[in-house]
PDB file of N, CA and C in Angstrom:
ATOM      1  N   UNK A   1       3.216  -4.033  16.535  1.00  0.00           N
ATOM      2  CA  UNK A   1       2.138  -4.025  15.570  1.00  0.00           C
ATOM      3  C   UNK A   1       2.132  -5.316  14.792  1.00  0.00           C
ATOM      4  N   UNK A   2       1.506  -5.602  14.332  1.00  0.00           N
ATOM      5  CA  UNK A   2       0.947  -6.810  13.776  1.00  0.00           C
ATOM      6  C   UNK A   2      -0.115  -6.385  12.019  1.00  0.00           C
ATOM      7  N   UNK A   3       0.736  -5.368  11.567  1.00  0.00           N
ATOM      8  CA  UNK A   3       0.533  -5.244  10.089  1.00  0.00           C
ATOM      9  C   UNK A   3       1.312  -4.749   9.164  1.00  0.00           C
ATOM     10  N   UNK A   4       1.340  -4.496   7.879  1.00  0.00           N
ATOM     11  CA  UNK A   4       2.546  -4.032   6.804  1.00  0.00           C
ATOM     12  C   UNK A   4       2.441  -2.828   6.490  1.00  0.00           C
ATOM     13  N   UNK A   5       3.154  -2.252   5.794  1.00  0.00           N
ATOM     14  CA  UNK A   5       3.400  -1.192   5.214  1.00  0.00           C
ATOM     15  C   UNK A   5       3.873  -1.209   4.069  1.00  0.00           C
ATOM     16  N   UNK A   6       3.764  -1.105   2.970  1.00  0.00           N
ATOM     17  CA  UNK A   6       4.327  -1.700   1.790  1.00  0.00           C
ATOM     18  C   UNK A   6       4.554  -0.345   0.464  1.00  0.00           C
ATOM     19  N   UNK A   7       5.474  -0.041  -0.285  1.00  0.00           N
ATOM     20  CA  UNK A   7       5.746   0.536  -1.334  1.00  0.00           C
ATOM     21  C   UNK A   7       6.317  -0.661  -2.095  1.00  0.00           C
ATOM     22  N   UNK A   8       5.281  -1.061  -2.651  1.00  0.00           N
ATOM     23  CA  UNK A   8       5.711  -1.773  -4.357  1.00  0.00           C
ATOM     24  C   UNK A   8       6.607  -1.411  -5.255  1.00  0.00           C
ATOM     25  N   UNK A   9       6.465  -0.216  -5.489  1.00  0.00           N
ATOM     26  CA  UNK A   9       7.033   0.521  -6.462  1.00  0.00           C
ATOM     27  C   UNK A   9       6.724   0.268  -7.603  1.00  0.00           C
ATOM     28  N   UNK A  10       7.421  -0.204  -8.340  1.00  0.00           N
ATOM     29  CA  UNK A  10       7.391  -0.667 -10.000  1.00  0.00           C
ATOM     30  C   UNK A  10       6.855  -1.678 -10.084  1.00  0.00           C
ATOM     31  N   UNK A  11       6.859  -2.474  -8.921  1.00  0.00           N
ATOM     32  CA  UNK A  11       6.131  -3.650  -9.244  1.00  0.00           C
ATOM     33  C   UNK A  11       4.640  -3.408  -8.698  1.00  0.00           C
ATOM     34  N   UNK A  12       4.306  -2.576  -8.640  1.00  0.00           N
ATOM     35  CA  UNK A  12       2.705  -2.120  -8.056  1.00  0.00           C
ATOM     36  C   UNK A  12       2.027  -2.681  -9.241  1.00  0.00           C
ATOM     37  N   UNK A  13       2.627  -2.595 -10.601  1.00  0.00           N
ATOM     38  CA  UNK A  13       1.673  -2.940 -12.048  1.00  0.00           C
ATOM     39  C   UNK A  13       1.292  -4.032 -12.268  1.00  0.00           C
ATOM     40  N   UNK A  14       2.588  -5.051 -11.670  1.00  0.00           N
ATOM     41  CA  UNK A  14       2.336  -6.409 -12.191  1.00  0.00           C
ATOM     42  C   UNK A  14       2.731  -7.519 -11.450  1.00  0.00           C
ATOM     43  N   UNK A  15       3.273  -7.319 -10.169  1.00  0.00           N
ATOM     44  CA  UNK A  15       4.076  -8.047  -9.185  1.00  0.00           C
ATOM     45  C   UNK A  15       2.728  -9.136  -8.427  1.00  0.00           C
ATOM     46  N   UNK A  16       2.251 -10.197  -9.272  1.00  0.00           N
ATOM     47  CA  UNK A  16       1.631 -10.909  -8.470  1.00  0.00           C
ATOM     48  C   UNK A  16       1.706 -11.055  -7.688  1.00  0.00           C
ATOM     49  N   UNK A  17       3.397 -12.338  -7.331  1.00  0.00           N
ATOM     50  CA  UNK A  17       3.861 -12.328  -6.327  1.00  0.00           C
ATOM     51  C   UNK A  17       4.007 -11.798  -5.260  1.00  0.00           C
ATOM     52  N   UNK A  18       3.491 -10.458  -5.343  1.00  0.00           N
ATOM     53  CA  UNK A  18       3.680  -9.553  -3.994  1.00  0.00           C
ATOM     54  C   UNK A  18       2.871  -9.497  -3.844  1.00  0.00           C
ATOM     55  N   UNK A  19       1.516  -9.508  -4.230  1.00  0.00           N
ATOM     56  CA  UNK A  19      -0.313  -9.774  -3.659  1.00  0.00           C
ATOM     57  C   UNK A  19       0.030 -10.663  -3.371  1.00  0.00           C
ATOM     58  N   UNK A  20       0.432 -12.256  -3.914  1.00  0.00           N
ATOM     59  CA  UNK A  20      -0.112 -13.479  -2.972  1.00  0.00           C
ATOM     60  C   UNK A  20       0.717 -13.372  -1.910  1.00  0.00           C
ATOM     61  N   UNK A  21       1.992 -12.518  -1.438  1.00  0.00           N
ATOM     62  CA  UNK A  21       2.575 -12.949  -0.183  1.00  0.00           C
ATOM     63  C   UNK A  21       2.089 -12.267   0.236  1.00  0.00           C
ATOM     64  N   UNK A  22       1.121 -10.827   0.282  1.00  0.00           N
ATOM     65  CA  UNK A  22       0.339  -9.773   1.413  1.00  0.00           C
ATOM     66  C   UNK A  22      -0.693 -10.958   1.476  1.00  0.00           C
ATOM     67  N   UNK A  23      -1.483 -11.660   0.512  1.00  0.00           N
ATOM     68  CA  UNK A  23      -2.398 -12.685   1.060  1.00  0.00           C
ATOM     69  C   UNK A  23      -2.131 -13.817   2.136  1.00  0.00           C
ATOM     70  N   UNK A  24      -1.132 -14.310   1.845  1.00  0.00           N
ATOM     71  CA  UNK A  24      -0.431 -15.368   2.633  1.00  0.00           C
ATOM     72  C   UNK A  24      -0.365 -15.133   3.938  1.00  0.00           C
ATOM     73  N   UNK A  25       0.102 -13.745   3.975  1.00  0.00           N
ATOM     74  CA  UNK A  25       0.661 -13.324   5.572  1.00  0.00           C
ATOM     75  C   UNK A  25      -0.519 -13.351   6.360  1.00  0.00           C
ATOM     76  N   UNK A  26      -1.645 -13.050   5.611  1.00  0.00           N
ATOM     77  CA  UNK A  26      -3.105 -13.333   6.442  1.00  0.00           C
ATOM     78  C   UNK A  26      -2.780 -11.587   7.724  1.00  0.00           C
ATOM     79  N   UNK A  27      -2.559 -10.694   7.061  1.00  0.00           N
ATOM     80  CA  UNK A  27      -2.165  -9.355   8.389  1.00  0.00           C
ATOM     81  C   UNK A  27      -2.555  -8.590   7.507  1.00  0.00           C
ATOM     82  N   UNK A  28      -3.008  -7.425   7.650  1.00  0.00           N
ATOM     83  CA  UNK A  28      -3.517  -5.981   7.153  1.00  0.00           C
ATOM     84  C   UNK A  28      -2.221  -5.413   6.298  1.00  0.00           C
ATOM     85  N   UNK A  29      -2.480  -5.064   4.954  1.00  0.00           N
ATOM     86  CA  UNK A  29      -1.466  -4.241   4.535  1.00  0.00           C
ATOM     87  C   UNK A  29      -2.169  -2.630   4.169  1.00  0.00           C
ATOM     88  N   UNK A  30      -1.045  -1.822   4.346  1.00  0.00           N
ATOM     89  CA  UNK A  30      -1.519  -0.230   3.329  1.00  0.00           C
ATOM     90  C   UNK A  30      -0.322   0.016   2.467  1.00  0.00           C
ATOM     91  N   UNK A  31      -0.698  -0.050   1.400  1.00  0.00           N
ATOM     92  CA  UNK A  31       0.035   0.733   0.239  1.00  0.00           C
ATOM     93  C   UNK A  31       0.260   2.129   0.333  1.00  0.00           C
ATOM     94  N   UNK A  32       1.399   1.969   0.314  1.00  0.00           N
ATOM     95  CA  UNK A  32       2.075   3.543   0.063  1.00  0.00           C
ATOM     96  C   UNK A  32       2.794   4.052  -0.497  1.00  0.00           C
ATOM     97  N   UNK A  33       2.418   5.425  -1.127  1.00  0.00           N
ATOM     98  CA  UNK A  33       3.597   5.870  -2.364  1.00  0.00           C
ATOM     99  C   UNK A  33       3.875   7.461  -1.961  1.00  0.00           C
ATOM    100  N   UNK A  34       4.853   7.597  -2.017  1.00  0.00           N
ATOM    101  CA  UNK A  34       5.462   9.256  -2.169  1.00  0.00           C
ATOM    102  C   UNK A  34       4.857  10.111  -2.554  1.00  0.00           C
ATOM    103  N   UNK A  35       4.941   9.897  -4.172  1.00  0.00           N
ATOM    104  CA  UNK A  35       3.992  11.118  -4.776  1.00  0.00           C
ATOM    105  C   UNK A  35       2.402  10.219  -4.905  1.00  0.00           C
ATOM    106  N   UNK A  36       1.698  11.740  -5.600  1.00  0.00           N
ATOM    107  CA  UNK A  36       0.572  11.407  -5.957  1.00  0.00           C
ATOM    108  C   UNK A  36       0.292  10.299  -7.033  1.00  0.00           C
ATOM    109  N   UNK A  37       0.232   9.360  -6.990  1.00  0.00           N
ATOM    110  CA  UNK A  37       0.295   8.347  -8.066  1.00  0.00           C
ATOM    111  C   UNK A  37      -0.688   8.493  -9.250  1.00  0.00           C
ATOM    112  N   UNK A  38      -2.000   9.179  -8.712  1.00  0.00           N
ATOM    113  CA  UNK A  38      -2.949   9.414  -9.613  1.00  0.00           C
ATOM    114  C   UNK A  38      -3.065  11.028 -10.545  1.00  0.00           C
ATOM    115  N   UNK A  39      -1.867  11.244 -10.058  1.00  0.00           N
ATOM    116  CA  UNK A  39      -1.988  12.473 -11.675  1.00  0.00           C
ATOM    117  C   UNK A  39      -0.748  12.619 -12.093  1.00  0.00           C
ATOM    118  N   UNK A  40      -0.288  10.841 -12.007  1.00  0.00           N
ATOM    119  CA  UNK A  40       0.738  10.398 -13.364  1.00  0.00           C
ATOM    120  C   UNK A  40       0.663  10.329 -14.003  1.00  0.00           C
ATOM    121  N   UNK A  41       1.331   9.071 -15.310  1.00  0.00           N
ATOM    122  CA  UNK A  41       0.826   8.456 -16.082  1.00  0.00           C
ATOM    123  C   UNK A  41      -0.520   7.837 -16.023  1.00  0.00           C
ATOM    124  N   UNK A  42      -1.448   6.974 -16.634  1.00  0.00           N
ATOM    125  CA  UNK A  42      -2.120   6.478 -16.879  1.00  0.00           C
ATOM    126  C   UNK A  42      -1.789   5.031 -15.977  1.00  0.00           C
ATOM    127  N   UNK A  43      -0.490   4.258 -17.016  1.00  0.00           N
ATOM    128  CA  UNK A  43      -0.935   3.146 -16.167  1.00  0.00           C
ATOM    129  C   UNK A  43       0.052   3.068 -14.911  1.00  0.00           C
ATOM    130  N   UNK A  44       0.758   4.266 -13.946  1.00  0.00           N
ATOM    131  CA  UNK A  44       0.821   4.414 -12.649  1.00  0.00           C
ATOM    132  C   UNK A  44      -0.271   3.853 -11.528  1.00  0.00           C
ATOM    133  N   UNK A  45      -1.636   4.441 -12.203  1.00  0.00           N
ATOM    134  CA  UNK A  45      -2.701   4.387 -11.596  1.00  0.00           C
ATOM    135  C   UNK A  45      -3.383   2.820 -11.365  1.00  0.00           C
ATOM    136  N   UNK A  46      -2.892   1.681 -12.483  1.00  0.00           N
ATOM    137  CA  UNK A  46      -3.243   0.690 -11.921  1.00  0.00           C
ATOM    138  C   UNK A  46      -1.815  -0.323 -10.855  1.00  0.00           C
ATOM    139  N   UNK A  47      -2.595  -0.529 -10.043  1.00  0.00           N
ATOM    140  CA  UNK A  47      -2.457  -1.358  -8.985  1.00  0.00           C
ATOM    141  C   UNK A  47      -2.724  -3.360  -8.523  1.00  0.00           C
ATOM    142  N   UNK A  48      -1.994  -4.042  -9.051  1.00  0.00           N
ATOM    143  CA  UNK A  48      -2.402  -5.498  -8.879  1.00  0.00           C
ATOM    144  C   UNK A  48      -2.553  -5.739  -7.388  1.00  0.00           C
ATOM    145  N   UNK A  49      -1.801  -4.804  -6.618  1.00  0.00           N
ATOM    146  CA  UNK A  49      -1.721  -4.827  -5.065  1.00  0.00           C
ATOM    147  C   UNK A  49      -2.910  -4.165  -4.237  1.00  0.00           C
ATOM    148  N   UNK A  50      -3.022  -3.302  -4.198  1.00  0.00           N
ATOM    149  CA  UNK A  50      -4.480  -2.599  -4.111  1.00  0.00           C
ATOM    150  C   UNK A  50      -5.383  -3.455  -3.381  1.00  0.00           C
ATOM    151  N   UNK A  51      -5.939  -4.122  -4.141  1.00  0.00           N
ATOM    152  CA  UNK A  51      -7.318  -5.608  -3.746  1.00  0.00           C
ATOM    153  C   UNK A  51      -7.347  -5.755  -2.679  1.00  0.00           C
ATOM    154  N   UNK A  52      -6.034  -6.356  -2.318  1.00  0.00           N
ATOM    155  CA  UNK A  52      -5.592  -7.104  -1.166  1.00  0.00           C
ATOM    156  C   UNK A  52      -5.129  -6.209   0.157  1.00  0.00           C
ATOM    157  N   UNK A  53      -4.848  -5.105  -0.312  1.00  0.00           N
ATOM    158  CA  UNK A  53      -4.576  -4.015   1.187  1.00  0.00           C
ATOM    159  C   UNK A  53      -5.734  -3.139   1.581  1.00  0.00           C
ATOM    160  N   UNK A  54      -5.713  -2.977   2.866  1.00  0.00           N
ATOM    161  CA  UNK A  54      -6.599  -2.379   3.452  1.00  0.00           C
ATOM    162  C   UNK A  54      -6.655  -0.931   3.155  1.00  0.00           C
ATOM    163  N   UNK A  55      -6.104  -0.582   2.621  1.00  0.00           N
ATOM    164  CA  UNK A  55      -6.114   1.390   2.262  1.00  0.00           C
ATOM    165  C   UNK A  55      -5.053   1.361   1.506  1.00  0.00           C
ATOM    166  N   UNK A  56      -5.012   2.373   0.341  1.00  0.00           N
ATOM    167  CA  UNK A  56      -3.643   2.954  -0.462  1.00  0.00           C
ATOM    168  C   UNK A  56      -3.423   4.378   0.095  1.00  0.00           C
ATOM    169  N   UNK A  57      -2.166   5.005   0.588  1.00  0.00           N
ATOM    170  CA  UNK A  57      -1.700   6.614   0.743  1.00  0.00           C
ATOM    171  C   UNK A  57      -1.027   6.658  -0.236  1.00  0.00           C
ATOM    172  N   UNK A  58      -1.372   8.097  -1.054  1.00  0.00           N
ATOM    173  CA  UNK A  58      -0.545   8.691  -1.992  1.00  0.00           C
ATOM    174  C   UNK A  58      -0.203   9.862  -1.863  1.00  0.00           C
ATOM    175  N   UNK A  59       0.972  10.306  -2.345  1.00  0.00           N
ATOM    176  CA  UNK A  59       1.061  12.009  -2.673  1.00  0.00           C
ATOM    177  C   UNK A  59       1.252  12.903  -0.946  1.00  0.00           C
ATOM    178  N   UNK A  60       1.919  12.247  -0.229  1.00  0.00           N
ATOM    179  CA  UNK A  60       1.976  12.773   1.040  1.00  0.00           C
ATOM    180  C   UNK A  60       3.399  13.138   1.003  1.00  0.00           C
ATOM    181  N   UNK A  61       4.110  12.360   0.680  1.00  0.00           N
ATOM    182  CA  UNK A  61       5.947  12.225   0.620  1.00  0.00           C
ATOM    183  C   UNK A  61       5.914  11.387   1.740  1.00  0.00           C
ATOM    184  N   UNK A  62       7.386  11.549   2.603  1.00  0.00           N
ATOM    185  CA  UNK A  62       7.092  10.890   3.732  1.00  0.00           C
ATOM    186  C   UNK A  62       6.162  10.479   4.729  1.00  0.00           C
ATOM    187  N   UNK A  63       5.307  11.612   4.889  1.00  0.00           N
ATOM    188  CA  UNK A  63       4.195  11.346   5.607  1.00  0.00           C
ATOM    189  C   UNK A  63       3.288  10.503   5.390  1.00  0.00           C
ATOM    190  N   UNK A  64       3.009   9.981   3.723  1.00  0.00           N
ATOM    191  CA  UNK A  64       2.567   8.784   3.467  1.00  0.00           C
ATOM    192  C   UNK A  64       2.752   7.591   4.658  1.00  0.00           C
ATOM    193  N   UNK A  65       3.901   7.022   5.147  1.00  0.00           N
ATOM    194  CA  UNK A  65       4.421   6.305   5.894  1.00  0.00           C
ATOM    195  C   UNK A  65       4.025   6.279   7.530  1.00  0.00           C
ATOM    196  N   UNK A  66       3.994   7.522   7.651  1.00  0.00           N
ATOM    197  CA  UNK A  66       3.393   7.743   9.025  1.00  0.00           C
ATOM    198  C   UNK A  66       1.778   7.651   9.285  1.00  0.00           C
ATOM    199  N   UNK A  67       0.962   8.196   8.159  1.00  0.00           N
ATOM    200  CA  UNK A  67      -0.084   8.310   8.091  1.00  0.00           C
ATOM    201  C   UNK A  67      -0.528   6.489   7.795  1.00  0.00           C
ATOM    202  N   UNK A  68       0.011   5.799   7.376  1.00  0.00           N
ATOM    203  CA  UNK A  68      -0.025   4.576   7.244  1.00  0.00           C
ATOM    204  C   UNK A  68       0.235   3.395   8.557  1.00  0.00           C
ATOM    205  N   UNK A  69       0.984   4.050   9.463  1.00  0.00           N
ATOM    206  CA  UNK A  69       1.376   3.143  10.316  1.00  0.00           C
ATOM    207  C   UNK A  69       0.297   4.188  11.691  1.00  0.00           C
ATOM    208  N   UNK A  70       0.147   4.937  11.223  1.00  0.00           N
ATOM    209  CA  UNK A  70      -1.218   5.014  12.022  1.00  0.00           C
ATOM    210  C   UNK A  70      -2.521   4.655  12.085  1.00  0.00           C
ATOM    211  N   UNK A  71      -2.828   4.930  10.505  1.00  0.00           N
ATOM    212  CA  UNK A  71      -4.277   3.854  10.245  1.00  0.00           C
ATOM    213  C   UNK A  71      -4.032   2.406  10.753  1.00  0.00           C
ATOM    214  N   UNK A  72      -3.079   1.900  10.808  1.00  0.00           N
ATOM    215  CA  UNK A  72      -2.786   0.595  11.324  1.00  0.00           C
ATOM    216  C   UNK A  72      -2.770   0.952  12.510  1.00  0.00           C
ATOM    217  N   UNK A  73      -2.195   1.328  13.492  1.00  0.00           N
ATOM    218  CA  UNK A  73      -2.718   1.991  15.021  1.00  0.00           C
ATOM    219  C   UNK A  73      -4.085   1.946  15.154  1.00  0.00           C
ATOM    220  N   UNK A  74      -4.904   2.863  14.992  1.00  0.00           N
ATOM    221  CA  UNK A  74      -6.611   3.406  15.359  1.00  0.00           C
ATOM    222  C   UNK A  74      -7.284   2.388  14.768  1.00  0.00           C
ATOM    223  N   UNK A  75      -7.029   2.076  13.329  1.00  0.00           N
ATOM    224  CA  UNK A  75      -8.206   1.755  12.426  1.00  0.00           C
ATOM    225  C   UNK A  75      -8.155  -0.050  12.520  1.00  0.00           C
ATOM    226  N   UNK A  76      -6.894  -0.383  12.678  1.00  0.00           N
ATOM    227  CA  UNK A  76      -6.704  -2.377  12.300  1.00  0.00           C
ATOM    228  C   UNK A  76      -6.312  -2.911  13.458  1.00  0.00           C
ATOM    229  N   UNK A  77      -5.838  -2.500  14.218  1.00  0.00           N
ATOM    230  CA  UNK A  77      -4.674  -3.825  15.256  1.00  0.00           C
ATOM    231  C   UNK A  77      -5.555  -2.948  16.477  1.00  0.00           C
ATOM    232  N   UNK A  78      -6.221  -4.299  16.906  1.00  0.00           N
ATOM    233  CA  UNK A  78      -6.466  -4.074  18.133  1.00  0.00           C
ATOM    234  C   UNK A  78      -5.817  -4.602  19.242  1.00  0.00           C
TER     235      UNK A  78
END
């Protein structure tokens, strides 16, 4: 495959650096998180990474991961 998979984590809020290297790489990323990120906190919900990836999975648990490296299967890498 020829795209990312990425959990930020903590740095999902503010980690520039980790948008400009998903930019750099010039390859499809999907964000992915464990839990549901959106009926956390408040600012859980923002994302500096986001922009730049092709889809976010949340709230799956592991399956986040799988469901991610499949949209990259069907949906990006031809």
């Amino acid at each position: 495959m020829d795209g990312v998979v990425i959990n930020p984590g903590a740095y999902t809020h503010y980690s520039y650096t980790i948008r400009d290297a998903i930019v750099a790489i010039d390859r499809p990323a999907v964000e992915v998180y464990l839990s549901d990120i959106f009926s956390r906190e408040e600012f859980r919900k923002i994302s500096v990474v986001a922009p730049v990836c092709v889809k976010q999975i949340s709230g799956l648990g592991l399956e986040s991961y799988v469901r991610a490296v499949r949209f990259l299967q069907d949906e990006v890498i031809i």
